[in-house]
PDB file of N, CA and C in Angstrom:
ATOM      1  N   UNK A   1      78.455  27.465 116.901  1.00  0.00           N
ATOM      2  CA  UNK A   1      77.502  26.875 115.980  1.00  0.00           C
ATOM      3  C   UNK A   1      77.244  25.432 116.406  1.00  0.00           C
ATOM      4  N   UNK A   2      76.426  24.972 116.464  1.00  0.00           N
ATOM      5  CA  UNK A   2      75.579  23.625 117.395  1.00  0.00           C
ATOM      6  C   UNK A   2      75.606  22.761 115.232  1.00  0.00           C
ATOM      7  N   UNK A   3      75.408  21.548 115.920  1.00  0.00           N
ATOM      8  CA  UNK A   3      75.530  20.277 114.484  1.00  0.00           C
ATOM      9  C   UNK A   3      73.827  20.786 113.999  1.00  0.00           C
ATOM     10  N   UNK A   4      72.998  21.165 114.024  1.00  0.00           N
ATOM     11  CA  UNK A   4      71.888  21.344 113.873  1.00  0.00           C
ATOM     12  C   UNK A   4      72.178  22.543 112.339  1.00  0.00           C
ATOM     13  N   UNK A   5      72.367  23.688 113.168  1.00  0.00           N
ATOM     14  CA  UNK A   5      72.918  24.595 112.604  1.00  0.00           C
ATOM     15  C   UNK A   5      74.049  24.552 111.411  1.00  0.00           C
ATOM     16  N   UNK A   6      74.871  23.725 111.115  1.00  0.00           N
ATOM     17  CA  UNK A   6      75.513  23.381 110.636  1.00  0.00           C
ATOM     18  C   UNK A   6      74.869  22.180 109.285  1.00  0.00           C
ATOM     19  N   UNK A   7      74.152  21.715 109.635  1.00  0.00           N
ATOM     20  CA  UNK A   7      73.206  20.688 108.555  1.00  0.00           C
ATOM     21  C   UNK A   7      72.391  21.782 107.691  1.00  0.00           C
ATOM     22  N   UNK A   8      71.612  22.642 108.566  1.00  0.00           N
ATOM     23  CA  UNK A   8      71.474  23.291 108.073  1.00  0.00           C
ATOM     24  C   UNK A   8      71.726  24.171 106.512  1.00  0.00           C
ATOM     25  N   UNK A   9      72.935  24.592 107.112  1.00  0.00           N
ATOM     26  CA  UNK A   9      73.780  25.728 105.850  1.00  0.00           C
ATOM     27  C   UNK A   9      74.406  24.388 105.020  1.00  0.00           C
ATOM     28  N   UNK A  10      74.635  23.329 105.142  1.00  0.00           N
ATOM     29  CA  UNK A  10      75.037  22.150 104.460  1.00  0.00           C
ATOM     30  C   UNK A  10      73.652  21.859 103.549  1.00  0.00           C
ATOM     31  N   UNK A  11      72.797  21.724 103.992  1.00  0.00           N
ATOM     32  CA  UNK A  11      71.522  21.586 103.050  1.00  0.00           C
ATOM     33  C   UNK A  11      71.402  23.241 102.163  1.00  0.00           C
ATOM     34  N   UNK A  12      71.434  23.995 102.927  1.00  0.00           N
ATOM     35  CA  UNK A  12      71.209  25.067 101.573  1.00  0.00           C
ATOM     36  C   UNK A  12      72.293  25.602 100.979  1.00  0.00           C
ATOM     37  N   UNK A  13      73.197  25.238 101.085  1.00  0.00           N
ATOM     38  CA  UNK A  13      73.793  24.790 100.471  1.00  0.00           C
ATOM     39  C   UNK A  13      74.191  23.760  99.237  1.00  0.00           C
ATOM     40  N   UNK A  14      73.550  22.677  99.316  1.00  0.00           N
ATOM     41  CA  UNK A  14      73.207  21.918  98.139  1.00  0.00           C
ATOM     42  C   UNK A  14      72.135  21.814  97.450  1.00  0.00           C
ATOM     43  N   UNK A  15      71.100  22.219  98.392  1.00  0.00           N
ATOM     44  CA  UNK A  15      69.998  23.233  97.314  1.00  0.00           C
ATOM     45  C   UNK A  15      70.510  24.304  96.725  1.00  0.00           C
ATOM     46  N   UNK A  16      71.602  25.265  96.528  1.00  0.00           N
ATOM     47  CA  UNK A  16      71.760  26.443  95.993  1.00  0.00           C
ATOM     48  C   UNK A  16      72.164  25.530  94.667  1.00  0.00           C
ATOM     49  N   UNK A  17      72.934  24.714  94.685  1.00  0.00           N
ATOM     50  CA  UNK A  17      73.595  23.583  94.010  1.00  0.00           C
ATOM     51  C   UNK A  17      72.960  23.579  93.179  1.00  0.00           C
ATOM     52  N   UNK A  18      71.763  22.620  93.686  1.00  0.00           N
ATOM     53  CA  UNK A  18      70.798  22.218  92.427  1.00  0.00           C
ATOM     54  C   UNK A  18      69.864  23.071  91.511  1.00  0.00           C
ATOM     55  N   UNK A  19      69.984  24.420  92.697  1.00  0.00           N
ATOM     56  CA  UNK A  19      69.218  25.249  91.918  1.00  0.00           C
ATOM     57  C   UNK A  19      69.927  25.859  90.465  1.00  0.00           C
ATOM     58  N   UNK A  20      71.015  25.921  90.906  1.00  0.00           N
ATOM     59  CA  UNK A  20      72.413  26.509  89.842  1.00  0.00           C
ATOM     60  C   UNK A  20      71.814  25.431  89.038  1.00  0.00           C
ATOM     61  N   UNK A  21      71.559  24.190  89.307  1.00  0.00           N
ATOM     62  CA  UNK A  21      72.129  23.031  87.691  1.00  0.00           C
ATOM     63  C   UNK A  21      70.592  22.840  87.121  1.00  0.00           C
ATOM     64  N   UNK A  22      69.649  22.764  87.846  1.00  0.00           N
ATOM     65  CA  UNK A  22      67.978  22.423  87.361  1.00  0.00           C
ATOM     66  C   UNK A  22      67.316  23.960  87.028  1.00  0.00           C
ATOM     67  N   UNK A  23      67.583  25.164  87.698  1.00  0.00           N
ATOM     68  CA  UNK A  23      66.524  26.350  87.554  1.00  0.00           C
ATOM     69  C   UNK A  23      65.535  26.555  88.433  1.00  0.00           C
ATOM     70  N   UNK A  24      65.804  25.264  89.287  1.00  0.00           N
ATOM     71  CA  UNK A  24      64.753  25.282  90.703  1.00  0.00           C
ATOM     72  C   UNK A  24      64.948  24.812  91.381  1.00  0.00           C
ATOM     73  N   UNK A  25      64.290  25.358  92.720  1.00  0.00           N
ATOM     74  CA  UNK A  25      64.980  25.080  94.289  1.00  0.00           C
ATOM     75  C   UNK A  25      64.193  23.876  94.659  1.00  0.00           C
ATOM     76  N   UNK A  26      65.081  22.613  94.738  1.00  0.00           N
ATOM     77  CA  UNK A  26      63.840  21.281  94.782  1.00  0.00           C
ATOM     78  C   UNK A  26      63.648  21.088  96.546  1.00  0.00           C
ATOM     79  N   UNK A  27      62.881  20.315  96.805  1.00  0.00           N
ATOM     80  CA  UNK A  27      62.693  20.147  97.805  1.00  0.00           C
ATOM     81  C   UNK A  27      63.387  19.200  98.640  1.00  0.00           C
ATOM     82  N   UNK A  28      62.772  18.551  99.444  1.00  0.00           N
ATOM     83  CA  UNK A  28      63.436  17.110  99.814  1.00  0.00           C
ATOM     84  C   UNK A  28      63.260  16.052  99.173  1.00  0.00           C
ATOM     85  N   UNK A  29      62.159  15.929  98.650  1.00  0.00           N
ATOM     86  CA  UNK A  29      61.296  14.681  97.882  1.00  0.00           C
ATOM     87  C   UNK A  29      61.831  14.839  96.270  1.00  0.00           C
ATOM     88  N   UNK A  30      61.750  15.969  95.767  1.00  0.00           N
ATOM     89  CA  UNK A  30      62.486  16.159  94.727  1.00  0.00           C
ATOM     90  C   UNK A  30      64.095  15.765  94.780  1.00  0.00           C
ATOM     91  N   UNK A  31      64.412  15.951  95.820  1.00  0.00           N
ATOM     92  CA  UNK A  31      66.370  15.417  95.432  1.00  0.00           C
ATOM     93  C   UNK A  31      66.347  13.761  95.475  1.00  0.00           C
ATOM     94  N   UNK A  32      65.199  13.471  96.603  1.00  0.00           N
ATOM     95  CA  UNK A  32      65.418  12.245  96.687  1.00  0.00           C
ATOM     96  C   UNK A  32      65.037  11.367  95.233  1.00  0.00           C
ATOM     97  N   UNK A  33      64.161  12.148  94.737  1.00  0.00           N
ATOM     98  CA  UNK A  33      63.664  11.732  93.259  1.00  0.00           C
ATOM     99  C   UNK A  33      65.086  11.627  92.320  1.00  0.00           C
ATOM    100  N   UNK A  34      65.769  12.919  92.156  1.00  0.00           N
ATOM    101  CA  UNK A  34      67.044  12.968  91.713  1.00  0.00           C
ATOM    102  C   UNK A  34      68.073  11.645  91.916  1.00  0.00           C
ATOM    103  N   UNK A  35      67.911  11.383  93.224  1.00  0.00           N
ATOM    104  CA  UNK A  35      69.145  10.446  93.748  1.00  0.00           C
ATOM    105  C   UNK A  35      68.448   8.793  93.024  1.00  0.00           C
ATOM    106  N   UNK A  36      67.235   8.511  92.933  1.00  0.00           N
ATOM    107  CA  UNK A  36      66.619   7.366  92.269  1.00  0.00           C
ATOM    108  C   UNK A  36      66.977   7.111  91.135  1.00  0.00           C
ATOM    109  N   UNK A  37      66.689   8.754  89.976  1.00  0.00           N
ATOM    110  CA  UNK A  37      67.583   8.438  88.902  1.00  0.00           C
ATOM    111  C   UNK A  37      68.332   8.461  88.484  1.00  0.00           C
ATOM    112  N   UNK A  38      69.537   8.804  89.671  1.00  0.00           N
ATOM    113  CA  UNK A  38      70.792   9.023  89.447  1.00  0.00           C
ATOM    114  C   UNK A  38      71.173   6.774  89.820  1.00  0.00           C
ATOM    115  N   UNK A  39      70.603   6.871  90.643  1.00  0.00           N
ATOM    116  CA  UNK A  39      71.024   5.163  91.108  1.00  0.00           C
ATOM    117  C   UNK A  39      70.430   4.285  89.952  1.00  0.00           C
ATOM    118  N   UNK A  40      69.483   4.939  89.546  1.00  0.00           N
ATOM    119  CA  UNK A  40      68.631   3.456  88.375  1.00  0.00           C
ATOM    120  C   UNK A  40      69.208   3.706  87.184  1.00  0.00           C
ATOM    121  N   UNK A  41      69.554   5.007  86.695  1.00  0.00           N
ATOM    122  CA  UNK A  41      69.291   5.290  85.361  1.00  0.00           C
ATOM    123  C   UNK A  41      68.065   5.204  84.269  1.00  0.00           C
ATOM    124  N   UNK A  42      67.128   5.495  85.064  1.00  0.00           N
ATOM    125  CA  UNK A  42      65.575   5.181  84.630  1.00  0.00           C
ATOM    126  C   UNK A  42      65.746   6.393  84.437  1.00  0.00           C
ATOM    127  N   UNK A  43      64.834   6.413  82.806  1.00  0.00           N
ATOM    128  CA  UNK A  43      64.712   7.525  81.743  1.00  0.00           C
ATOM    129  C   UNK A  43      63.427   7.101  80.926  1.00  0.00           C
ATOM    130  N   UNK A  44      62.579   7.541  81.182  1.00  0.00           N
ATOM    131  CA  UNK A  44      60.827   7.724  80.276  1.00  0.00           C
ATOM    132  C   UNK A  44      60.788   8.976  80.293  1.00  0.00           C
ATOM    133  N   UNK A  45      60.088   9.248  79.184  1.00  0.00           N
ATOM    134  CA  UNK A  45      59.187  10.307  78.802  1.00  0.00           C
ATOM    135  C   UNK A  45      57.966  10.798  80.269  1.00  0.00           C
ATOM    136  N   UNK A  46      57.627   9.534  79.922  1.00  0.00           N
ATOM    137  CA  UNK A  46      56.112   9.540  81.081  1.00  0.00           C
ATOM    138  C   UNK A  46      56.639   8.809  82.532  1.00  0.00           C
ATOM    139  N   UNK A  47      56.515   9.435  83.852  1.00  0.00           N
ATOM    140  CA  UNK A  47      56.824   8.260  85.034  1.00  0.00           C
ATOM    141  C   UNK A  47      55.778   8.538  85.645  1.00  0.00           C
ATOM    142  N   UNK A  48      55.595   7.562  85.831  1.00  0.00           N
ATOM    143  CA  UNK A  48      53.539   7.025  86.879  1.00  0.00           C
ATOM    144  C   UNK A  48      54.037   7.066  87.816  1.00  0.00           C
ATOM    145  N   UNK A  49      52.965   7.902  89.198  1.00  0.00           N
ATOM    146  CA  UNK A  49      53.166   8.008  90.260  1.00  0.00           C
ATOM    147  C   UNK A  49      53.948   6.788  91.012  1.00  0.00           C
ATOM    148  N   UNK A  50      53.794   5.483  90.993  1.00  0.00           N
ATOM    149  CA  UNK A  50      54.039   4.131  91.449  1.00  0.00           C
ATOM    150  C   UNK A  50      55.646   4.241  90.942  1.00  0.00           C
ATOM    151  N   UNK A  51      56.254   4.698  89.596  1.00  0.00           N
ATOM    152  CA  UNK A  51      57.763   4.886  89.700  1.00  0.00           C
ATOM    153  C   UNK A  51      57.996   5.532  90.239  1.00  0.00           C
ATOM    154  N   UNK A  52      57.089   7.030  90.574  1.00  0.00           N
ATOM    155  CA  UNK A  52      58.051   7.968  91.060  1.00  0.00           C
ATOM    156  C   UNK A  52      58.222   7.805  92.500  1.00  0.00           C
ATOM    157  N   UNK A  53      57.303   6.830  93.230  1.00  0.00           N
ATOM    158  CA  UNK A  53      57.471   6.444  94.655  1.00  0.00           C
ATOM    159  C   UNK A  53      58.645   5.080  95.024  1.00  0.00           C
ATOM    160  N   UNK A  54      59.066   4.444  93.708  1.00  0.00           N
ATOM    161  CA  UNK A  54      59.922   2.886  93.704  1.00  0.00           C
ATOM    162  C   UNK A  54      61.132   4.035  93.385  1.00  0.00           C
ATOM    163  N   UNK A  55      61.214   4.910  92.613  1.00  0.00           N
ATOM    164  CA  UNK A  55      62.630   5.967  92.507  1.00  0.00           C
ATOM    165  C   UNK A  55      62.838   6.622  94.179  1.00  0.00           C
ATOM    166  N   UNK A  56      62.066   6.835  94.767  1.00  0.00           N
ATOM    167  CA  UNK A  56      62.227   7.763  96.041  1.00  0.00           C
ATOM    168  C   UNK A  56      62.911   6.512  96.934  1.00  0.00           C
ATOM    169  N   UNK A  57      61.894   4.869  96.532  1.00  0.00           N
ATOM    170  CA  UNK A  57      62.397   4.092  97.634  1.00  0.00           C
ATOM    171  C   UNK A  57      63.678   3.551  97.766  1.00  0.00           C
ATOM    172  N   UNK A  58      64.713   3.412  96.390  1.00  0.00           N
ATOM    173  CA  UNK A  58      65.828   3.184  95.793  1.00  0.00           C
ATOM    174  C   UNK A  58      66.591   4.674  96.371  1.00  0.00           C
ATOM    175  N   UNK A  59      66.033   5.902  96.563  1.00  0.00           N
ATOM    176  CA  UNK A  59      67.281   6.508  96.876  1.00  0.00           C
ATOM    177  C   UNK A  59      67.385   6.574  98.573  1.00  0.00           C
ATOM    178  N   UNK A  60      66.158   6.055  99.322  1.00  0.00           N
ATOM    179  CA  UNK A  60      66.458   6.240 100.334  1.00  0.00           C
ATOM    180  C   UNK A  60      67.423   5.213 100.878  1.00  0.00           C
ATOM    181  N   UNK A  61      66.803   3.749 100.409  1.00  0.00           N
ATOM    182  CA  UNK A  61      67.853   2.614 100.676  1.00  0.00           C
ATOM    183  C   UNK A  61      69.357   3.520 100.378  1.00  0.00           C
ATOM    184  N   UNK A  62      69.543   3.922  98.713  1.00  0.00           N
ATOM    185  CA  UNK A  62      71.008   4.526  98.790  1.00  0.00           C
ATOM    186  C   UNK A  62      71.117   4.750  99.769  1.00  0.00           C
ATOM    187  N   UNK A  63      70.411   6.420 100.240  1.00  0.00           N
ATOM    188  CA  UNK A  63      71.557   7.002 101.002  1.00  0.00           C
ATOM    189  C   UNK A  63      71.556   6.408 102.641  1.00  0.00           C
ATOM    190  N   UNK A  64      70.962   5.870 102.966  1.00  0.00           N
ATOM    191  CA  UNK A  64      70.975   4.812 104.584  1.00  0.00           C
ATOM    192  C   UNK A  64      71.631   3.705 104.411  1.00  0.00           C
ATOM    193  N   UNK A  65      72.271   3.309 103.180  1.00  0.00           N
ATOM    194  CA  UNK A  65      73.036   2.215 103.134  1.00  0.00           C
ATOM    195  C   UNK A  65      74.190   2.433 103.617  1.00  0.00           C
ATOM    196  N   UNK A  66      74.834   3.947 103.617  1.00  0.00           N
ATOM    197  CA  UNK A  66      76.180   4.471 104.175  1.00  0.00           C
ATOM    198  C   UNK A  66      75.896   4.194 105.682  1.00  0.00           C
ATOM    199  N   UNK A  67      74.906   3.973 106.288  1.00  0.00           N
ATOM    200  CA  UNK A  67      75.464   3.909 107.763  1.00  0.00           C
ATOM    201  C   UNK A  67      74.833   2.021 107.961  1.00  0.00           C
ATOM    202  N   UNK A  68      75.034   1.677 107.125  1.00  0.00           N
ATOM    203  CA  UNK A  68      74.503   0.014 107.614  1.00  0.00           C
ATOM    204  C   UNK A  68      73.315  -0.035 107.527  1.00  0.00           C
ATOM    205  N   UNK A  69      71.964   0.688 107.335  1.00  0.00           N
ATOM    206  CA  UNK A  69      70.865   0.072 107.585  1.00  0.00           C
ATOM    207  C   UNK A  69      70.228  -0.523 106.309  1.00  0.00           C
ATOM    208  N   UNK A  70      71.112  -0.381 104.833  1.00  0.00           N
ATOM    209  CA  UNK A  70      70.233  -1.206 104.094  1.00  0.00           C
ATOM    210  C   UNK A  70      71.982  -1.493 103.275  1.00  0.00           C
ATOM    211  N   UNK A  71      71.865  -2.693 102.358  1.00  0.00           N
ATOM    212  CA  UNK A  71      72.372  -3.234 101.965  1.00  0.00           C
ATOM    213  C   UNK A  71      71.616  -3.798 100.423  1.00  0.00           C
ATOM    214  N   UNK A  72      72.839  -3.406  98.918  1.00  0.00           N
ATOM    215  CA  UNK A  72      71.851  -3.765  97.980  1.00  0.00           C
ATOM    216  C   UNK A  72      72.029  -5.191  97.508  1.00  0.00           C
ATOM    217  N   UNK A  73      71.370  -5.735  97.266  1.00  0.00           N
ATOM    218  CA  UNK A  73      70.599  -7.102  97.294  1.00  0.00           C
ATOM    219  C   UNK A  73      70.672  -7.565  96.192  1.00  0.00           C
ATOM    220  N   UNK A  74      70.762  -7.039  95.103  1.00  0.00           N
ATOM    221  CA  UNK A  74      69.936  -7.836  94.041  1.00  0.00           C
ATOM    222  C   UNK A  74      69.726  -6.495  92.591  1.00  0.00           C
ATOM    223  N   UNK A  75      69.872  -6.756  91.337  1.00  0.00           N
ATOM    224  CA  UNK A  75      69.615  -5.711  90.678  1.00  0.00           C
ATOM    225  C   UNK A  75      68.803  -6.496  89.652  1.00  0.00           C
ATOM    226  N   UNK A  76      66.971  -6.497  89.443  1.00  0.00           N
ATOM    227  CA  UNK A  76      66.482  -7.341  88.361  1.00  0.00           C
ATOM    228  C   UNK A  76      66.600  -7.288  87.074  1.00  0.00           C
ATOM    229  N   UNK A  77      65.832  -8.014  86.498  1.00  0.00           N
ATOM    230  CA  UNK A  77      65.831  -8.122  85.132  1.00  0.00           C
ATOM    231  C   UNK A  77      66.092  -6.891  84.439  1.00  0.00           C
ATOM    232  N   UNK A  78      65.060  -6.080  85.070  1.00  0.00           N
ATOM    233  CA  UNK A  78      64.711  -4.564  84.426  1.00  0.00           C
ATOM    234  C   UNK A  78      65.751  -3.341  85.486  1.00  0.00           C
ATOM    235  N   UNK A  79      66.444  -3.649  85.462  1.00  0.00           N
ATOM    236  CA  UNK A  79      67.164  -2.588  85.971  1.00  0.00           C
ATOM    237  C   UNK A  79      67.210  -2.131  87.259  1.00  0.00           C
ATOM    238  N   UNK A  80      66.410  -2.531  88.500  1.00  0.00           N
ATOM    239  CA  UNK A  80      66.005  -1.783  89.397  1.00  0.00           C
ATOM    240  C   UNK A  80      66.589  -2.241  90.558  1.00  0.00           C
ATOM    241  N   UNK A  81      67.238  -1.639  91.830  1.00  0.00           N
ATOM    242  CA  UNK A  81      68.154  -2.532  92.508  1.00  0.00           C
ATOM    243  C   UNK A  81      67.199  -3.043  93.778  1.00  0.00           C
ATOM    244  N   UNK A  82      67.503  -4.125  94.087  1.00  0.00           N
ATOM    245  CA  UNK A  82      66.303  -4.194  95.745  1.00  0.00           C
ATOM    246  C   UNK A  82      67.279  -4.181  96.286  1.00  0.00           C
ATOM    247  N   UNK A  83      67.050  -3.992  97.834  1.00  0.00           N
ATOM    248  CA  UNK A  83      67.759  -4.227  99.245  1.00  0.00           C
ATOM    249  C   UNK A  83      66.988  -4.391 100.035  1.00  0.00           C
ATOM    250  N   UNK A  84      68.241  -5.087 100.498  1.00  0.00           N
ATOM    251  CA  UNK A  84      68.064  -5.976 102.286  1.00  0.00           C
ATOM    252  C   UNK A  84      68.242  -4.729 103.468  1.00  0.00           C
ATOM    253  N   UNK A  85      67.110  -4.867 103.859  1.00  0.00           N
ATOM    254  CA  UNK A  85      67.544  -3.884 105.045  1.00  0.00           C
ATOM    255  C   UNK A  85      68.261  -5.065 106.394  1.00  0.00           C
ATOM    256  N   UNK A  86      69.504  -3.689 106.933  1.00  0.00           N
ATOM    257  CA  UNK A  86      70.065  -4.776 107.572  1.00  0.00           C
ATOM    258  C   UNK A  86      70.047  -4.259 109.297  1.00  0.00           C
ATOM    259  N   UNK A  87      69.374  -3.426 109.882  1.00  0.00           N
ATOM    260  CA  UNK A  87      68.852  -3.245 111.086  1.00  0.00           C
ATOM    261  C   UNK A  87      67.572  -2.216 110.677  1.00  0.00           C
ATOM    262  N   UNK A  88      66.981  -1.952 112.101  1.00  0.00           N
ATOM    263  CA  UNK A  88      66.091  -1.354 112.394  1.00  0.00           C
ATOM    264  C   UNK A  88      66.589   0.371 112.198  1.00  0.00           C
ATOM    265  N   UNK A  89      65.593   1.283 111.477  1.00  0.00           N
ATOM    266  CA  UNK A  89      65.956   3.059 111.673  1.00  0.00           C
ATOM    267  C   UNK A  89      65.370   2.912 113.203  1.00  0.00           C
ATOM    268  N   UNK A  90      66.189   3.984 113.599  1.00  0.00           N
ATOM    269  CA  UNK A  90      66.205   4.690 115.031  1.00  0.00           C
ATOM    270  C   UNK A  90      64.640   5.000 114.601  1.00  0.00           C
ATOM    271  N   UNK A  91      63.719   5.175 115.794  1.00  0.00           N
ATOM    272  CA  UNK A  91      62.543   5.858 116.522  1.00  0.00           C
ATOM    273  C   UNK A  91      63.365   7.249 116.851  1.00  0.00           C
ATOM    274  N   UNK A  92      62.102   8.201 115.683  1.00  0.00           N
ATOM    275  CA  UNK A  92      63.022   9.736 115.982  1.00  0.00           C
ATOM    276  C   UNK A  92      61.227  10.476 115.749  1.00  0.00           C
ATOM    277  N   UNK A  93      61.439  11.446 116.077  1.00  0.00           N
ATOM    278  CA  UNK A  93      60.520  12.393 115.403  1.00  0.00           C
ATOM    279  C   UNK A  93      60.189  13.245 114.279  1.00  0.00           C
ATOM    280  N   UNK A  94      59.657  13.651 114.054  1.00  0.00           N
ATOM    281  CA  UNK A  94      59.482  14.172 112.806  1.00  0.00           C
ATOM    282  C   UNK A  94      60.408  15.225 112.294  1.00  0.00           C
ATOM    283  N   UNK A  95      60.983  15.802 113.123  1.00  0.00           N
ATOM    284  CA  UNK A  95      61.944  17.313 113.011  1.00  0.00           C
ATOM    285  C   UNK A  95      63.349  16.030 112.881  1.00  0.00           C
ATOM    286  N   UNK A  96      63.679  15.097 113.951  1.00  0.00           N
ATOM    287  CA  UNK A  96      64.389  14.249 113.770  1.00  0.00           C
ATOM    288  C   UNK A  96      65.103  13.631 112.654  1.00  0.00           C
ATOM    289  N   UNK A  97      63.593  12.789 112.179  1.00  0.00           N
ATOM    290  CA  UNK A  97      63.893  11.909 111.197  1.00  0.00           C
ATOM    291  C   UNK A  97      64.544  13.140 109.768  1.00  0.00           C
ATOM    292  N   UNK A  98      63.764  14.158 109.583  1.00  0.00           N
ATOM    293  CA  UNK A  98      64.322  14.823 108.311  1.00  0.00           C
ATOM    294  C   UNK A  98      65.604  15.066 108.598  1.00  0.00           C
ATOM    295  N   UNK A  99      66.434  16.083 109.671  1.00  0.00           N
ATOM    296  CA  UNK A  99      67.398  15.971 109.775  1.00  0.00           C
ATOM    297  C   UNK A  99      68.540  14.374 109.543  1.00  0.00           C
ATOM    298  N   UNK A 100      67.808  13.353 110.248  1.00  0.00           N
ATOM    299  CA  UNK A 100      68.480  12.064 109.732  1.00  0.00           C
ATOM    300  C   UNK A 100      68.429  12.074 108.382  1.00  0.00           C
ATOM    301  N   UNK A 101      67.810  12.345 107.705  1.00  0.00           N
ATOM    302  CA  UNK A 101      67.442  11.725 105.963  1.00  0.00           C
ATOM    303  C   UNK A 101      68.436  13.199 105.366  1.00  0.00           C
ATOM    304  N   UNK A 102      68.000  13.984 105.844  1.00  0.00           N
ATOM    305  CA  UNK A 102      69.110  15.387 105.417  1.00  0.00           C
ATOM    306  C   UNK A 102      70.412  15.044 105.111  1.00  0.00           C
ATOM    307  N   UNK A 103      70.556  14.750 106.328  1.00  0.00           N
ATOM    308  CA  UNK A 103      72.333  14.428 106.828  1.00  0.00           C
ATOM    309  C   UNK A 103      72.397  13.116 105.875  1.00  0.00           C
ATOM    310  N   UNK A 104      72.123  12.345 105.636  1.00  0.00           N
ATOM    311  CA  UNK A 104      72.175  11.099 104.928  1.00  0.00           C
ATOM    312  C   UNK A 104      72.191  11.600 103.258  1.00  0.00           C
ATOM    313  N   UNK A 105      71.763  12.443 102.833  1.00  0.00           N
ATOM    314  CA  UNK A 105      71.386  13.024 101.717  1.00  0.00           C
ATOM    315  C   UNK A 105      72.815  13.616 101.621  1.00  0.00           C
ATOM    316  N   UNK A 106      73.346  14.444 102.120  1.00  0.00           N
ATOM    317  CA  UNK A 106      74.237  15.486 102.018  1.00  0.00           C
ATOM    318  C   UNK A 106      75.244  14.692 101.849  1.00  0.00           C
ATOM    319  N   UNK A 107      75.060  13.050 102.671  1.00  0.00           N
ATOM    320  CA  UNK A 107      77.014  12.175 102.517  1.00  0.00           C
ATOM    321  C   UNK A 107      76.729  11.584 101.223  1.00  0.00           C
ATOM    322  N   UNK A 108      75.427  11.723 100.770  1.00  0.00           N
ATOM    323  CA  UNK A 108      75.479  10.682  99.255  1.00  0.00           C
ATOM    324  C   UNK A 108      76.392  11.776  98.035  1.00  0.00           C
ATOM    325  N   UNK A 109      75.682  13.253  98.357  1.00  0.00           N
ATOM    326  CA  UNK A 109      76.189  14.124  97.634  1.00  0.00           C
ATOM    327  C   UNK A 109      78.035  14.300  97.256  1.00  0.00           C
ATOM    328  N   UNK A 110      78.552  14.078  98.782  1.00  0.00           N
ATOM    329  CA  UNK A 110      79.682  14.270  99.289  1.00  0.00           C
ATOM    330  C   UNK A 110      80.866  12.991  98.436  1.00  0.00           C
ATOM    331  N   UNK A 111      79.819  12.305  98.781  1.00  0.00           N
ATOM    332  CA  UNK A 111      80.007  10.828  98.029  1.00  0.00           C
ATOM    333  C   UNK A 111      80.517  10.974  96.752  1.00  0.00           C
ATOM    334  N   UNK A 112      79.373  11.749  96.221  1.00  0.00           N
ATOM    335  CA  UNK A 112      79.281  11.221  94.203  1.00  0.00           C
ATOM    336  C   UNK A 112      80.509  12.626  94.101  1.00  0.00           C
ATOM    337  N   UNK A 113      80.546  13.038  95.050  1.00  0.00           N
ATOM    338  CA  UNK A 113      81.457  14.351  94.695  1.00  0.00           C
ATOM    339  C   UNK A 113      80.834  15.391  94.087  1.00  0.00           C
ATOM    340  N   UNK A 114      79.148  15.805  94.053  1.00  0.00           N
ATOM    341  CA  UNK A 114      78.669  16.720  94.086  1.00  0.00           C
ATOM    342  C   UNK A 114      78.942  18.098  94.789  1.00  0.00           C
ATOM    343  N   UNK A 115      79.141  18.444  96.190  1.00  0.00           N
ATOM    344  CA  UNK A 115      79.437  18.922  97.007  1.00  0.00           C
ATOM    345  C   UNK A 115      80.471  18.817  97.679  1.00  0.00           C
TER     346      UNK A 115
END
């Protein structure tokens, strides 16, 4: 079994997860949504497209903060955390980069002790 292969069954794997706890098989953009309000604790009724893209940007900082590339900074008035990014993401491709954000996803899980 090659590391490819292995991320793989690790991701559906924690999609089976979420499907068990939500009733639906989310996507990528959907967990990352998850991981925003799991980091903010932001709770409305109503979220405007513009939160639901500042929730996606808060979980990506999370989960790339485990390998050094962002660092959190600052948490404002209103709850919301910024970060310092603290190097450059690798130049990858598109099949690439998801696997990077995958694998990054799966140690946040591993992390909170989800998985």
């Amino acid at each position: 079994m090659n590391v490819k292969d292995d991320l793989q069954q690790r991701w559906w794997a924690l999609e089976a997860k979420l499907l068990e706890k939500f009733g639906k098989k989310p996507d990528t953009e959907a967990i990352l949504f998850l991981v925003g309000l799991q980091e903010t604790g932001f709770l409305v009724e109503k979220i405007s497209k513009e939160q639901k893209q500042d929730l996606m940007h808060v979980a990506i900082c999370t989960v790339l903060s485990s390998s050094g590339f962002y660092s959190l900074d600052v948490i404002d008035e209103q709850g919301w955390p910024h970060f310092a990014q603290l190097k450059e993401l690798p130049v990858l491709g598109l099949m690439e980069q998801e696997n990077f954000l995958k694998d990054h996803i799966l140690l946040y899980f591993e992390q909170q002790e989800f998985i």
